[in-house]
Protein backbone atom coordinates (compact mmCIF):
# COMPACT_ATOMS: atom_id res chain seq x y z
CA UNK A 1 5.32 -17.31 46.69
CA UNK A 2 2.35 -17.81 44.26
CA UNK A 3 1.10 -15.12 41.65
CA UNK A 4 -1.87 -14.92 39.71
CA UNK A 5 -3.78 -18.10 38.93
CA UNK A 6 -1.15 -20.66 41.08
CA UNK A 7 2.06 -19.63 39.20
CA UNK A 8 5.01 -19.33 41.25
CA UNK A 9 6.52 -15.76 41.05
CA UNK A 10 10.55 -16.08 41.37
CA UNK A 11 10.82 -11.98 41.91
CA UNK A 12 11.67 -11.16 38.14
CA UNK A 13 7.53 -11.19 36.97
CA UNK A 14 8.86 -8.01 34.76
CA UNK A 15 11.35 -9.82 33.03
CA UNK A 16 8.64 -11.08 31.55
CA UNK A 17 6.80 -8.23 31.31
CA UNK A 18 8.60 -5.78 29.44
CA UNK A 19 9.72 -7.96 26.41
CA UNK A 20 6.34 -9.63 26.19
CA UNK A 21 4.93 -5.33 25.98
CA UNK A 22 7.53 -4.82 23.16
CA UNK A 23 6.10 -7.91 21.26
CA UNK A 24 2.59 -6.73 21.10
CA UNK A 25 3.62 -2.29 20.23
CA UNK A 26 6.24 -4.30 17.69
CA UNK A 27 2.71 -6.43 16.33
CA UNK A 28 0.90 -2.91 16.35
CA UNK A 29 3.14 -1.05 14.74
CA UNK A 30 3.36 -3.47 11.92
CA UNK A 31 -0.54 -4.22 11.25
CA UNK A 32 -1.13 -0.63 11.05
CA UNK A 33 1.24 -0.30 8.30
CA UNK A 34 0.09 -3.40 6.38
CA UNK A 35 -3.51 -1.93 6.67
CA UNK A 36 -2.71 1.10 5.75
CA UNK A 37 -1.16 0.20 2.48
CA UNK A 38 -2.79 1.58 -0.55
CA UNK A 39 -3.90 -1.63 -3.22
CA UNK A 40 -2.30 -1.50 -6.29
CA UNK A 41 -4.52 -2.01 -9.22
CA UNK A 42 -1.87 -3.77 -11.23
CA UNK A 43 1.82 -2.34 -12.47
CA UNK A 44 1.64 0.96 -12.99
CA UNK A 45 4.69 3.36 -13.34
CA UNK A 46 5.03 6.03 -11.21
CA UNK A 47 3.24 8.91 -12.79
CA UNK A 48 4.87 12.63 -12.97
CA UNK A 49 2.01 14.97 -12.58
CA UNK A 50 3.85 17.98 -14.10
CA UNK A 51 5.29 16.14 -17.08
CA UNK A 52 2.06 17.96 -19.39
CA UNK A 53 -0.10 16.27 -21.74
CA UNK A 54 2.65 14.28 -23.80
CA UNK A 55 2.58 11.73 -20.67
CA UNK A 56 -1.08 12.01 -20.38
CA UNK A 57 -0.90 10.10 -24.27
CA UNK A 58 1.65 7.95 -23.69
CA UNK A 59 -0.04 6.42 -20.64
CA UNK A 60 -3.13 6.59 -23.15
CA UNK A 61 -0.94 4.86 -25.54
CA UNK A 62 -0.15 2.12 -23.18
CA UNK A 63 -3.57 1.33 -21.55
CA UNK A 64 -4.69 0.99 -25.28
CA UNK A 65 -1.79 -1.49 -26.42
CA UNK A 66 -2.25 -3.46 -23.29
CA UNK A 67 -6.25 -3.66 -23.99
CA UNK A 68 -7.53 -1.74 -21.29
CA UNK A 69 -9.49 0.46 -23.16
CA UNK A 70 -10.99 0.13 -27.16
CA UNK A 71 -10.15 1.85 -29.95
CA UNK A 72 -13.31 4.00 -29.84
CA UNK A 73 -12.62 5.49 -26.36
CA UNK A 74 -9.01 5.62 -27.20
CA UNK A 75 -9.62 7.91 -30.15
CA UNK A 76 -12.17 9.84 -27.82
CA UNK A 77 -10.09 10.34 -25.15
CA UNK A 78 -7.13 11.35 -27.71
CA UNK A 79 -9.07 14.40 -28.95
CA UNK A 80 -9.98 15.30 -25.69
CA UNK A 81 -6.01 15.71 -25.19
CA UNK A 82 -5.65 17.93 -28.11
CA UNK A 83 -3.62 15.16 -30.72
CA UNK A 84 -4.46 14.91 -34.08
């Protein structure tokens, strides 16, 4: 017996079928969550939003030491915390 486009059919066509359907929701599944991945924009610890403003200056303290920012807006941005 012949199937689509002159390819014999040997009675098992879904044997084919249902692995070659698991392949492409398995391919889905995994480009959705690649593309739905957040970019990191560099190493960052995790960040605890309730620690108060001590963390707020130490994450200061580290953007400054690691160049990020300059002394002027560090010293801004350290007043605006409320340090001396």
């Amino acid at each position: 017996m012949m199937g689509m486009y002159g390819f014999p059919v040997i009675g098992g066509g879904w044997l084919y079928g249902v692995p070659a359907a698991v392949v492409v929701v398995l391919a889905a599944v995994l480009l959705m969550r690649l593309l739905s991945r957040r970019p990191h924009s560099g190493h960052h610890p995790a960040v605890d939003r309730n620690a108060g403003s001590s963390t707020a200056i130490q994450i200061l303290e580290e953007r400054y030491a690691r160049g990020e920012i300059r002394a002027e807006e560090y010293q801004e941005r350290l007043k605006t915390l409320g340090s001396p």
